[in-house]
C-alpha atoms as a PDB file:
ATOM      1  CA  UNK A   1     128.014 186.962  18.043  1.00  0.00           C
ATOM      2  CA  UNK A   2     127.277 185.895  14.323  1.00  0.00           C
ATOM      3  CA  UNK A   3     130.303 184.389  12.518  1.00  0.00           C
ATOM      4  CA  UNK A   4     131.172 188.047  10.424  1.00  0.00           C
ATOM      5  CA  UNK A   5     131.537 189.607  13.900  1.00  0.00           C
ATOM      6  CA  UNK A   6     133.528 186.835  15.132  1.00  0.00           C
ATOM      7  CA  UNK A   7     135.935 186.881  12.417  1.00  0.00           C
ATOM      8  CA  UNK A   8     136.547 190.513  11.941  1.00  0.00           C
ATOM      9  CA  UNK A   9     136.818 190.791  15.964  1.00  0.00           C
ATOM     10  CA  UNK A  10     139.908 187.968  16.022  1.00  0.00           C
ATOM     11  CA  UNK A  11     141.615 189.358  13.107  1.00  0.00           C
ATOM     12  CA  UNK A  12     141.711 192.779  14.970  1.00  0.00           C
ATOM     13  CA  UNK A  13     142.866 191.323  18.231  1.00  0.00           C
ATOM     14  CA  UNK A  14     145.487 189.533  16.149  1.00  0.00           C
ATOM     15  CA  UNK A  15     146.992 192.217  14.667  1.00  0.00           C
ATOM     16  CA  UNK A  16     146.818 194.637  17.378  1.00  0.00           C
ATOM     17  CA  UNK A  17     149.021 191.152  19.393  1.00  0.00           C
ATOM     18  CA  UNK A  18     151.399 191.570  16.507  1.00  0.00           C
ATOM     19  CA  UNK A  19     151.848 195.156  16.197  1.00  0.00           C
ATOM     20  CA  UNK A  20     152.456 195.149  20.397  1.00  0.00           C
ATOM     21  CA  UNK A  21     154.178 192.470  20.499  1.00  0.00           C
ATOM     22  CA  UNK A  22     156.953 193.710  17.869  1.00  0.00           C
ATOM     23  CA  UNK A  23     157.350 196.676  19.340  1.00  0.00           C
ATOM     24  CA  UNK A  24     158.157 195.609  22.631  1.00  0.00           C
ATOM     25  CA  UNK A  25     161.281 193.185  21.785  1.00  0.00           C
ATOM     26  CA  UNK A  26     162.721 195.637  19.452  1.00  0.00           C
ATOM     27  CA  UNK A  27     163.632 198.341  22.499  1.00  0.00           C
ATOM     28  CA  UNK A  28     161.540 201.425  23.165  1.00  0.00           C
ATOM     29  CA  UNK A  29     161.441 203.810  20.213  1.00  0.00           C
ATOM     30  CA  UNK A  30     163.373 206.857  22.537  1.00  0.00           C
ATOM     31  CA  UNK A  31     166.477 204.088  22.809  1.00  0.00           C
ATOM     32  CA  UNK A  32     169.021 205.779  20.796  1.00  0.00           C
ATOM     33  CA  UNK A  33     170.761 203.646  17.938  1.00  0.00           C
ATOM     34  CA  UNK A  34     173.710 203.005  20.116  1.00  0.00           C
ATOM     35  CA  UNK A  35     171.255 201.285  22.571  1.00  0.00           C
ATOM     36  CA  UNK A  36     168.918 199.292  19.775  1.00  0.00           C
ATOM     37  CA  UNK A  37     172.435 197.997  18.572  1.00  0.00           C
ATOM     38  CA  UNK A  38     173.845 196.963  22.059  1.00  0.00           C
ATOM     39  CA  UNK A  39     170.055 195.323  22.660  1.00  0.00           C
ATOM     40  CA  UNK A  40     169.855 193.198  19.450  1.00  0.00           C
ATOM     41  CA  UNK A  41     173.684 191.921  19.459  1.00  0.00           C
ATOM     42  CA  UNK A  42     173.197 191.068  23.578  1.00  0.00           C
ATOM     43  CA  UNK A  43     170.046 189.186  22.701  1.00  0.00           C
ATOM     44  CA  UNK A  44     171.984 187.588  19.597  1.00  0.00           C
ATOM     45  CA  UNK A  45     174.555 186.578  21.883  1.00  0.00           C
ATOM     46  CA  UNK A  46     172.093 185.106  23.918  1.00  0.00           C
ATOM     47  CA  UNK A  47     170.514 183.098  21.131  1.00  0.00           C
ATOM     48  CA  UNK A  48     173.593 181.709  20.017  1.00  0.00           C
ATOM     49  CA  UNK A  49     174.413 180.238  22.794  1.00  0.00           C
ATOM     50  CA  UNK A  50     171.110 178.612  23.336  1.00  0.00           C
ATOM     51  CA  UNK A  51     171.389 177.199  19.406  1.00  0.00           C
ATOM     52  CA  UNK A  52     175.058 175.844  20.080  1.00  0.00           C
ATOM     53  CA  UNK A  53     173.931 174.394  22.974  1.00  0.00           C
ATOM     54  CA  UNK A  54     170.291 172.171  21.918  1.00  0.00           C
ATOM     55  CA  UNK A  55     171.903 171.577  18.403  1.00  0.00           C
ATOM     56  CA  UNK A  56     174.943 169.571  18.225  1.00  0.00           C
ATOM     57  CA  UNK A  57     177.112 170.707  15.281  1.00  0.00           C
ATOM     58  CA  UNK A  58     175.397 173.900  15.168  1.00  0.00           C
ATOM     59  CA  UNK A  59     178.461 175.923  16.009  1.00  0.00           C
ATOM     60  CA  UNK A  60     180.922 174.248  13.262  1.00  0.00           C
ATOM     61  CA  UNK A  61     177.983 175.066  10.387  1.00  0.00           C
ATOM     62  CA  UNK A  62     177.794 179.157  12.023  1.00  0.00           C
ATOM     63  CA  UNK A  63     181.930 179.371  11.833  1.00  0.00           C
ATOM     64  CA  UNK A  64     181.897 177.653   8.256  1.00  0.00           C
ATOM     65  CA  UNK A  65     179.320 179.829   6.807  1.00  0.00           C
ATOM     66  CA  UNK A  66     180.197 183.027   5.007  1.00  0.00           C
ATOM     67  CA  UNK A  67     177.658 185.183   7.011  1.00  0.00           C
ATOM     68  CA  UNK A  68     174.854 184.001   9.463  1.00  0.00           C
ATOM     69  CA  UNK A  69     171.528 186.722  10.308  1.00  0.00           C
ATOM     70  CA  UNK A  70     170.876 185.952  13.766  1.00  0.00           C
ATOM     71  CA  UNK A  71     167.327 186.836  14.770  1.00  0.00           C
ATOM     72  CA  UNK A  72     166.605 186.396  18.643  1.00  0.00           C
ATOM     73  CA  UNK A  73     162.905 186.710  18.421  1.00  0.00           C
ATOM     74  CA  UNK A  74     160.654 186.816  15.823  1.00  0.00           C
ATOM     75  CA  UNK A  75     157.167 187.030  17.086  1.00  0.00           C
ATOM     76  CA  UNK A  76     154.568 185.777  15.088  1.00  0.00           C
ATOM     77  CA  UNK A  77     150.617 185.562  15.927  1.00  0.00           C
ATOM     78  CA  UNK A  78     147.600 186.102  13.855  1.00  0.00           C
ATOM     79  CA  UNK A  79     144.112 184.608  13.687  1.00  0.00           C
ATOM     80  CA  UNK A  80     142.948 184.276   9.767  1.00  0.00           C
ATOM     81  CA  UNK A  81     144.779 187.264   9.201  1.00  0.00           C
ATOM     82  CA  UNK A  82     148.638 187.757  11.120  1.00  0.00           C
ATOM     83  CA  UNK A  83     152.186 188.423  10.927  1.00  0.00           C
ATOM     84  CA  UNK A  84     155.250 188.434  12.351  1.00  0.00           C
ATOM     85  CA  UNK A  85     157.867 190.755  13.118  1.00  0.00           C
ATOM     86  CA  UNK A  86     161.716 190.399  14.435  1.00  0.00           C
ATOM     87  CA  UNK A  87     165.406 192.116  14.665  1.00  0.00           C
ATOM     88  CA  UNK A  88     168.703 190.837  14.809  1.00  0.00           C
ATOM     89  CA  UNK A  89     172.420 191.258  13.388  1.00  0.00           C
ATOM     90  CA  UNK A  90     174.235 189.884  10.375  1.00  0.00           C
ATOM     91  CA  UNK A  91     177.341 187.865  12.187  1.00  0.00           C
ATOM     92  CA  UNK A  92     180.579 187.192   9.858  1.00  0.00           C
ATOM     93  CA  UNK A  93     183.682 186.188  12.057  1.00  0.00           C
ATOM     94  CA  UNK A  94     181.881 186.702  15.794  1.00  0.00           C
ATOM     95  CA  UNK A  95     181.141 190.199  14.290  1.00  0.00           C
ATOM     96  CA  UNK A  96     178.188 191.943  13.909  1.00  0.00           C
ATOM     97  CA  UNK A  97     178.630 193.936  10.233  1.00  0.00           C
ATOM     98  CA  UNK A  98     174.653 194.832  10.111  1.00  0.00           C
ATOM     99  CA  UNK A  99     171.236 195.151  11.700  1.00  0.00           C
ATOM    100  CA  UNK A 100     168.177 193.735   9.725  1.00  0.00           C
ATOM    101  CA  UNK A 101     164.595 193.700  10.491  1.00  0.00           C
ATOM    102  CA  UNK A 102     162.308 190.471   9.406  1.00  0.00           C
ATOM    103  CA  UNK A 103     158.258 191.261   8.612  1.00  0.00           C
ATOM    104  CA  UNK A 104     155.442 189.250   7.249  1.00  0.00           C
ATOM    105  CA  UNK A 105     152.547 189.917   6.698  1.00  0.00           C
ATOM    106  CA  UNK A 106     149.983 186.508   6.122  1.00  0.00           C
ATOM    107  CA  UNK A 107     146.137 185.736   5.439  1.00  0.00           C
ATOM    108  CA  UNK A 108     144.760 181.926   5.719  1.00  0.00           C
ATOM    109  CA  UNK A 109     144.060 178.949   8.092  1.00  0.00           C
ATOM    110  CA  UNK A 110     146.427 180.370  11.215  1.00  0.00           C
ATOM    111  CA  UNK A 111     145.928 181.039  14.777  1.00  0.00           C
ATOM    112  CA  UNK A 112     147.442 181.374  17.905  1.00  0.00           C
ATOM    113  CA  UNK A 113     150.821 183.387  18.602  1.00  0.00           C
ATOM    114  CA  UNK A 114     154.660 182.321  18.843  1.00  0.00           C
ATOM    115  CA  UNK A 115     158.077 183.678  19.194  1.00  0.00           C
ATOM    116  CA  UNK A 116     161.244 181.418  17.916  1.00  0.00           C
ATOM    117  CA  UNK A 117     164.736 182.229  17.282  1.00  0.00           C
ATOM    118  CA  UNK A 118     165.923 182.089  13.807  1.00  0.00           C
ATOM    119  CA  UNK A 119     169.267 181.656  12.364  1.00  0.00           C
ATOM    120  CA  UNK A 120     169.906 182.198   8.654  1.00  0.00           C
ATOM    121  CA  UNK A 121     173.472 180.931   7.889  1.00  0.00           C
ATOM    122  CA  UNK A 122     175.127 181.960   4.190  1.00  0.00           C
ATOM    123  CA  UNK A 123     177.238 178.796   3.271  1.00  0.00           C
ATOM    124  CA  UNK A 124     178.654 180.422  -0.196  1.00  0.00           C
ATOM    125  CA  UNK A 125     179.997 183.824  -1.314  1.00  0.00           C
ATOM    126  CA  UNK A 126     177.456 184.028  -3.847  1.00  0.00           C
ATOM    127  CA  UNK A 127     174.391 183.252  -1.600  1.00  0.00           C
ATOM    128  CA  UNK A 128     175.922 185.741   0.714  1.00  0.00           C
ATOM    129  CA  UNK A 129     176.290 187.976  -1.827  1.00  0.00           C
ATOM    130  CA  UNK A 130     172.628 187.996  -3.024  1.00  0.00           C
ATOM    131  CA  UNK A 131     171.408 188.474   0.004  1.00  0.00           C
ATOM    132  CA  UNK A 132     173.811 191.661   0.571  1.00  0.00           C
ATOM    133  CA  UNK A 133     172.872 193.228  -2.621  1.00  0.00           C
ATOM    134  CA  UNK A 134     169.245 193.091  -2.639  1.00  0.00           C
ATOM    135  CA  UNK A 135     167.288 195.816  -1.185  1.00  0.00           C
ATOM    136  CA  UNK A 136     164.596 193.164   0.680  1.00  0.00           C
ATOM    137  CA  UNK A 137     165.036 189.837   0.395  1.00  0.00           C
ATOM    138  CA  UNK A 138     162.513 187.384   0.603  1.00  0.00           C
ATOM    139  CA  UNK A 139     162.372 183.933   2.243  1.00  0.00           C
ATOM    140  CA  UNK A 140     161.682 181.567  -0.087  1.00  0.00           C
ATOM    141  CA  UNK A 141     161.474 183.655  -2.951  1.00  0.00           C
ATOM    142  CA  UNK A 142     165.126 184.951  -3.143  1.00  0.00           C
ATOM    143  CA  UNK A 143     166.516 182.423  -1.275  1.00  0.00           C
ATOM    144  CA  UNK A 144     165.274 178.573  -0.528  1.00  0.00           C
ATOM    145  CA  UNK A 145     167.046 177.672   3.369  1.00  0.00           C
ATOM    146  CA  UNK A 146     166.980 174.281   4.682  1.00  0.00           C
ATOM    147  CA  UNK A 147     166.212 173.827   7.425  1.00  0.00           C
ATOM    148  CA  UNK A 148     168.068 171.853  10.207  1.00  0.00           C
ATOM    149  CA  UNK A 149     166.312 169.775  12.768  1.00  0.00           C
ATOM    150  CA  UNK A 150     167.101 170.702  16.774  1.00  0.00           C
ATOM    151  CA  UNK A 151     166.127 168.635  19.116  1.00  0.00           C
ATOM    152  CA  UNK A 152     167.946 165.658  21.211  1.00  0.00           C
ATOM    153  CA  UNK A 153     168.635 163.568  17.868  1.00  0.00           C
ATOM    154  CA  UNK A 154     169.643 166.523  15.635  1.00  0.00           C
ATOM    155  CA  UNK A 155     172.998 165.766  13.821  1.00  0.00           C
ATOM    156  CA  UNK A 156     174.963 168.035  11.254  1.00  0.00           C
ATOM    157  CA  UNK A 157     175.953 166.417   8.747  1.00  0.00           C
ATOM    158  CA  UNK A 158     178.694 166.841   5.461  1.00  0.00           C
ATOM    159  CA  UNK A 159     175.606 167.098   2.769  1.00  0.00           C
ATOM    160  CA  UNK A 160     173.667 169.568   4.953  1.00  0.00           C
ATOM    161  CA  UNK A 161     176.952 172.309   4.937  1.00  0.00           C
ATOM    162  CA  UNK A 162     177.348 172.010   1.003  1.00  0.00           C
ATOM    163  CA  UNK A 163     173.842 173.628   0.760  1.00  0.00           C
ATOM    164  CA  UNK A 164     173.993 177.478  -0.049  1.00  0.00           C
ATOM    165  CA  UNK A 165     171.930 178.960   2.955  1.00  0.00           C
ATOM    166  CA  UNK A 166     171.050 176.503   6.116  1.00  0.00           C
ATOM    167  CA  UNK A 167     168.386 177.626   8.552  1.00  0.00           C
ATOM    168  CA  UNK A 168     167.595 176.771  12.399  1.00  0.00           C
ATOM    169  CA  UNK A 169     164.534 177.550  14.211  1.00  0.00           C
ATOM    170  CA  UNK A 170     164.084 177.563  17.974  1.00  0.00           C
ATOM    171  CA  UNK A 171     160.655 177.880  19.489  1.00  0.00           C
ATOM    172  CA  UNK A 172     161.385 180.821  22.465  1.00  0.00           C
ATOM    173  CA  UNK A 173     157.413 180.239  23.546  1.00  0.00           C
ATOM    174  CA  UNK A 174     154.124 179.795  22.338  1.00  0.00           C
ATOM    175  CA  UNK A 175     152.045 178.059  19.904  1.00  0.00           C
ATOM    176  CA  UNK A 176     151.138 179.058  16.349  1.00  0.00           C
ATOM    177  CA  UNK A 177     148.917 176.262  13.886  1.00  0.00           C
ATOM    178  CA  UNK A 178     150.426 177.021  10.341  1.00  0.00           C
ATOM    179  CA  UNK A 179     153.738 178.318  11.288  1.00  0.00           C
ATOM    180  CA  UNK A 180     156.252 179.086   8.243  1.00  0.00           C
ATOM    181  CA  UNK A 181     158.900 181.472   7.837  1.00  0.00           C
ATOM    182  CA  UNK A 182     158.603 181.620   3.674  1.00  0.00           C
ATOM    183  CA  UNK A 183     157.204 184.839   2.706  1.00  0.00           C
ATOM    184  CA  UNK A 184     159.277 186.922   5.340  1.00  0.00           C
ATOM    185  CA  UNK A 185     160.594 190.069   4.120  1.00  0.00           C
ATOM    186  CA  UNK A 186     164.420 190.711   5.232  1.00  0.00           C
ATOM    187  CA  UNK A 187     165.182 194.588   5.255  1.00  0.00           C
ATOM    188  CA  UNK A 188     168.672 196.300   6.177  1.00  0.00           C
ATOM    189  CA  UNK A 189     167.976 198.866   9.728  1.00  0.00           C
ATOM    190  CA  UNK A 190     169.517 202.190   9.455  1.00  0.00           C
ATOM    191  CA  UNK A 191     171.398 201.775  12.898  1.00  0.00           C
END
């Protein structure tokens, strides 16, 4: 197989993963809205308990935070060319006040395939508020996050809370070379 063939074959296969993979963590297509709902806040449930859990001080930055978009799984895999694709809730008080899907599309140095848990918390009213009043927003673009650490040594701390929007990442399984959330598109669901 010459290296054309070889190229064009793995970017195929890599976007056919993505495109099957998203669709089977976002419930089958027949579920009705009631069920796609119940799905995504169950898994974001899930999630959150797994973040407060590995990453002490987690909790205290999610019940500060003016809004945080929970995102159980957002699959990502790609070889040259990929993407990613995920759903999850917007959480203010325990509550979930909307559904939101999370796309990219990407072409470069990337391979291999992932799924992580992402948590986008909204420190101020006014980050909050951009994010509610755009129709898309996009990582990195409309929004810088910084990103928290989790692991065994990961500690909160009182300058990382006084940034406007504070991101964690857990890796659910997998392994992707050239993995970054900036470029993501965030779009409101019509659930």
């Amino acid at each position: 197989m010459n290296k054309r063939n070889f190229i064009v074959t793995g970017a195929s296969l890599a976007a056919a993963t993505v495109l099957t993979t998203g669709c089977t963590t976002t419930g089958g297509a027949s579920s009705s809205p009631a069920e796609r709902r119940q799905a995504i806040d169950s898994s974001a449930d899930a999630a959150l308990t797994r973040l407060y859990r590995e990453a002490p001080g987690s909790q205290e930055i999610i019940a500060a935070s003016q809004g945080t978009l929970v995102f159980p799984a957002v699959v990502s895999a790609g070889f040259i060319i990929g993407g990613s694709h995920g759903q999850g809730a917007m959480r203010k008080a325990g509550k979930t006040t909307g559904y939101y899907r999370m796309t990219e599309a990407s072409l470069g140095l990337l391979g291999g395939a992932q799924s992580q848990a992402l948590f986008i918390s909204f420190m101020t009213e006014a980050a909050l508020n951009s994010f509610l009043n755009s129709r898309g927003w996009t990582v990195g673009v409309d929004g810088t996050i910084t990103f928290l650490s989790v692991g065994a040594n990961a500690r909160v701390t009182t300058q990382t809370v006084q940034q406007p929007i504070v991101g964690f990442v857990l890796t659910n399984g997998g392994l992707m070379a050239n993995i970054s959330i900036n470029g993501n598109r965030i779009t409101q669901l019509d659930l």
